[in-house]
Protein backbone atom coordinates (compact mmCIF):
# COMPACT_ATOMS: atom_id res chain seq x y z
CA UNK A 1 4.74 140.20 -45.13
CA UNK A 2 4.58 140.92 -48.90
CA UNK A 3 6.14 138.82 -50.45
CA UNK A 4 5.05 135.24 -50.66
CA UNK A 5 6.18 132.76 -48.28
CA UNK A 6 8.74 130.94 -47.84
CA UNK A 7 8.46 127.10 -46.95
CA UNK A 8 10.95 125.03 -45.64
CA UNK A 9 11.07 121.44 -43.72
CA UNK A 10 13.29 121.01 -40.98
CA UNK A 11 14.45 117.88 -39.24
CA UNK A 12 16.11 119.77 -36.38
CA UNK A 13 14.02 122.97 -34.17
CA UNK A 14 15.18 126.44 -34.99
CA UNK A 15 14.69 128.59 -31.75
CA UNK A 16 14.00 131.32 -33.52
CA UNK A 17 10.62 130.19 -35.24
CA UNK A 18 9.85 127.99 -31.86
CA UNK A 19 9.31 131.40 -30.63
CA UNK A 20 7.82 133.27 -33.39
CA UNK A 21 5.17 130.33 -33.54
CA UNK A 22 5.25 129.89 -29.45
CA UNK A 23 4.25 133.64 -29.26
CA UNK A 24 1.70 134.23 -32.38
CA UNK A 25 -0.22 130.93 -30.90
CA UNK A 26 -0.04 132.57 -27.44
CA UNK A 27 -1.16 135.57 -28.53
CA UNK A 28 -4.40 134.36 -30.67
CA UNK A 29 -5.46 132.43 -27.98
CA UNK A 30 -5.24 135.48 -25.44
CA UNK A 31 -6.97 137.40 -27.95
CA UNK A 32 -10.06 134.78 -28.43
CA UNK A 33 -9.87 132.56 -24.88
CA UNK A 34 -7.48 133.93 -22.29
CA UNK A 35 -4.01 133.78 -22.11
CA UNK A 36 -2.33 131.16 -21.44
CA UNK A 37 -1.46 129.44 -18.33
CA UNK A 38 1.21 127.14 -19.53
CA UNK A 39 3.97 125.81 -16.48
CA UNK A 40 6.32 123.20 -16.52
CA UNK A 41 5.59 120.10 -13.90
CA UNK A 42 8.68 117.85 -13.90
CA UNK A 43 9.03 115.08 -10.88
CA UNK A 44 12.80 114.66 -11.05
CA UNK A 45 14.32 111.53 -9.66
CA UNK A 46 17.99 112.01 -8.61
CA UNK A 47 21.23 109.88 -7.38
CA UNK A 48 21.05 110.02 -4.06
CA UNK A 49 24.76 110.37 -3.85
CA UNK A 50 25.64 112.57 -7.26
CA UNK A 51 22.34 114.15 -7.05
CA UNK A 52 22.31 113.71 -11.04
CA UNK A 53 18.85 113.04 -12.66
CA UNK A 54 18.64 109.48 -12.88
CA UNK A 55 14.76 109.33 -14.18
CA UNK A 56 11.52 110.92 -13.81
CA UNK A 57 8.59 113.10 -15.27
CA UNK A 58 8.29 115.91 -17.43
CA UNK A 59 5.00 117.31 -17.79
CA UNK A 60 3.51 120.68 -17.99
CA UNK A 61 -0.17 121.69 -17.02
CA UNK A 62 -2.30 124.44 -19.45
CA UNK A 63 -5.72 125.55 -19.16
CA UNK A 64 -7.06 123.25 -16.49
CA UNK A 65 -5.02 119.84 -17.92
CA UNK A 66 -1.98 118.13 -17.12
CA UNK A 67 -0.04 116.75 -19.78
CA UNK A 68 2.46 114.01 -19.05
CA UNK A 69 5.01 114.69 -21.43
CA UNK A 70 8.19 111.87 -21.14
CA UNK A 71 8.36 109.92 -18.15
CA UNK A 72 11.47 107.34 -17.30
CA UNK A 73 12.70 105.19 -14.75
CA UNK A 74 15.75 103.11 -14.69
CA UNK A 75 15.47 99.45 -14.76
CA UNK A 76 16.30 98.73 -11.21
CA UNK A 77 14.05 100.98 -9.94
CA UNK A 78 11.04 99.92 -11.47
CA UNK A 79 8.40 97.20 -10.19
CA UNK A 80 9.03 99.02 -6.20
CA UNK A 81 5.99 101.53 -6.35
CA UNK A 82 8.29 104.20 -6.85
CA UNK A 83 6.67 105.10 -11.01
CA UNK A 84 2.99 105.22 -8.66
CA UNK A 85 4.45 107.69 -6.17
CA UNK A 86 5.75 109.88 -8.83
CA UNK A 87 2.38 109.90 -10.76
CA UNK A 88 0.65 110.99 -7.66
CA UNK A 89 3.44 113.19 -7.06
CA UNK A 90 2.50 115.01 -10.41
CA UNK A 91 -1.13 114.19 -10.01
CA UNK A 92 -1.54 116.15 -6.99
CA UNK A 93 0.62 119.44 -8.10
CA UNK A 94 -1.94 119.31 -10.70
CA UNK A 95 -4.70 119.15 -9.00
CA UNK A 96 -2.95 121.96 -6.67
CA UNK A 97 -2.83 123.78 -10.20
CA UNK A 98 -6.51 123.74 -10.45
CA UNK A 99 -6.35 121.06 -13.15
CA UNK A 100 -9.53 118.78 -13.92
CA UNK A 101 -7.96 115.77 -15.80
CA UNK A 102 -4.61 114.45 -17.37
CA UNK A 103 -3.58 113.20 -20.29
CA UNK A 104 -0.37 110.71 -21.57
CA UNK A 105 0.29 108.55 -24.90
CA UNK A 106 2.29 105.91 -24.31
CA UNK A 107 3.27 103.29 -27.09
CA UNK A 108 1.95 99.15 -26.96
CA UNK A 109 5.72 98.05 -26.03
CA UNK A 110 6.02 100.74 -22.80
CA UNK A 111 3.45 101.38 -20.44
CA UNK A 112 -0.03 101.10 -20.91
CA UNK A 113 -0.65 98.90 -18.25
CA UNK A 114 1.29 100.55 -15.53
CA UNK A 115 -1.03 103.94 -16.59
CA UNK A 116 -4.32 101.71 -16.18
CA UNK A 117 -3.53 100.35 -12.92
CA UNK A 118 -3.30 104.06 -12.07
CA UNK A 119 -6.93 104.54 -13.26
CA UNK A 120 -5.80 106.89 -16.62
CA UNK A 121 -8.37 104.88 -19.41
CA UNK A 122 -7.95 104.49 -23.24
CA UNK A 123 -9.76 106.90 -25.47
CA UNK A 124 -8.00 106.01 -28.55
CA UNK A 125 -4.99 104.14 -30.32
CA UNK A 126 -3.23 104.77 -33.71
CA UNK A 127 -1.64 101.81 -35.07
CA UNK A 128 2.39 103.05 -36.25
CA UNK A 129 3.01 100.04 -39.05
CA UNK A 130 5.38 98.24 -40.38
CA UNK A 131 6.53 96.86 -36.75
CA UNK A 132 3.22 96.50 -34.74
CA UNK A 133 3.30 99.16 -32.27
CA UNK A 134 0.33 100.98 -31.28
CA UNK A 135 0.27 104.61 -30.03
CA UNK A 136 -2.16 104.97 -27.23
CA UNK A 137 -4.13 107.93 -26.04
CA UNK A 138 -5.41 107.66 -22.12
CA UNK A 139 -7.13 110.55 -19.63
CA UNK A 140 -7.55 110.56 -15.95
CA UNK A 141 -10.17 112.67 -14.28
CA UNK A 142 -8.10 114.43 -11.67
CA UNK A 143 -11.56 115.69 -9.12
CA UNK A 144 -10.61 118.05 -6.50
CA UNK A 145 -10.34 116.54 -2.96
CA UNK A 146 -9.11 113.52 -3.88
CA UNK A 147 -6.63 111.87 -1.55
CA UNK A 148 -2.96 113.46 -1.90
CA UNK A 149 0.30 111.69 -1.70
CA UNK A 150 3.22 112.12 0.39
CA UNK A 151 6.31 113.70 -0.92
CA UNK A 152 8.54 110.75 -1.65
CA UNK A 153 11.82 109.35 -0.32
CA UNK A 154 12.78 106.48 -1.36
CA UNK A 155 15.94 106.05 0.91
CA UNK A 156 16.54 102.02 1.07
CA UNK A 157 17.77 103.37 4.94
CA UNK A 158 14.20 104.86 5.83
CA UNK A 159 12.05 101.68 4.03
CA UNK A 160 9.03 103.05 6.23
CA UNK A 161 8.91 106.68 5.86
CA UNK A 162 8.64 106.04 1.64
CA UNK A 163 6.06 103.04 1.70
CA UNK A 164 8.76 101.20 -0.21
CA UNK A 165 10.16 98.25 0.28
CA UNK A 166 13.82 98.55 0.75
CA UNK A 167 15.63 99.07 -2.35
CA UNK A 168 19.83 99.93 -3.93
CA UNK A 169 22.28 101.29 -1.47
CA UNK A 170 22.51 104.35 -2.77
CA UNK A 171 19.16 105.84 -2.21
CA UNK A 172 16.78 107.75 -4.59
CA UNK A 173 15.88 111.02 -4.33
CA UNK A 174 12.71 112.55 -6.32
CA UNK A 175 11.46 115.99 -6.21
CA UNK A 176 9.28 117.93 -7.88
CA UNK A 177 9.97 120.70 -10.09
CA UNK A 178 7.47 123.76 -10.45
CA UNK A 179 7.46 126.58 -13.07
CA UNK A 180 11.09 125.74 -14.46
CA UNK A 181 12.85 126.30 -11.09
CA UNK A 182 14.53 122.90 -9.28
CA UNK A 183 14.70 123.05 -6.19
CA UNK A 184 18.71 121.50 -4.22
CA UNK A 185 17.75 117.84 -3.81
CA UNK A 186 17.79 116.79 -0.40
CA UNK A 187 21.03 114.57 0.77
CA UNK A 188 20.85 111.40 2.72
């Protein structure tokens, strides 16, 4: 490169320099850590009669973390254990994965609660003015060993083989989703 750069903002991503950054980042890190170790870790919660993603987790573990990226559940489905069981879902892939903690923001008017009661604590929070909200920062130490879930089916038919109290007709299905390939969901 030359001549002098270029600058521009964008409001939408251009694949193109995703990838040129994706891979120059990648490849200074290989050259002064290791390379990288980056996989996708998605719990995906599907209609149990379309089989269309309904709600979940997307995450994605790297060098020893797990990073909960998005994570959504419908309204009815909330408040029935079924957010815990996908945490430890996710928890214990990562912990599979060789990771030693986790880490999630979450913003004042979603979820920090339902993170604490999972033991993730606060380590910071940025206030986002004019409205009130706060962005905050938690971490979970994820030690090896630690007690693993079950795999999750939360089938209002089957109320005791999903630890859930019965729930809609039409059952949920989650599953988890490793290194970018889904796996069919399993039909009632």
């Amino acid at each position: 490169m030359t001549a002098d750069p270029v600058l521009t903002v964008a409001a939408t991503r251009n694949p193109r320099a995703e990838a040129a950054i994706g891979a120059g980042l990648a490849a200074y890190n290989a050259d002064r850590f290791r390379p990288g170790d980056t996989a996708i870790l998605d719990v995906v919660v599907r209609d149990g009669e379309s089989g269309e993603p309904v709600g979940g987790l997307l995450g994605h573990t790297s060098f020893g973390l797990f990073f909960l990226d998005l994570f959504y559940l419908p309204e009815a489905q909330r408040g029935r254990g079924l957010g815990g069981h996908i945490l430890a879902l996710a928890e214990n892939e990562a912990r599979r994965r060789g990771c030693t903690a986790a880490f999630v923001y979450t913003v004042t008017f979603q979820a920090p609660g339902f993170y604490e009661r999972h033991g993730y604590r606060r380590f910071g929070e940025i206030a986002c003015p004019p409205d009130g909200a706060t962005r905050i920062f938690l971490t979970k130490s994820l030690p090896a060993g630690a007690k693993e879930g079950k795999p999750l089916r939360a089938d209002a038919r089957e109320p005791a083989a999903s630890g859930l109290p019965p729930g809609p007709s039409r059952p949920l299905l989650c599953q988890l989703r490793q290194d970018g390939h889904t796996a069919e969901p399993e039909r009632p």
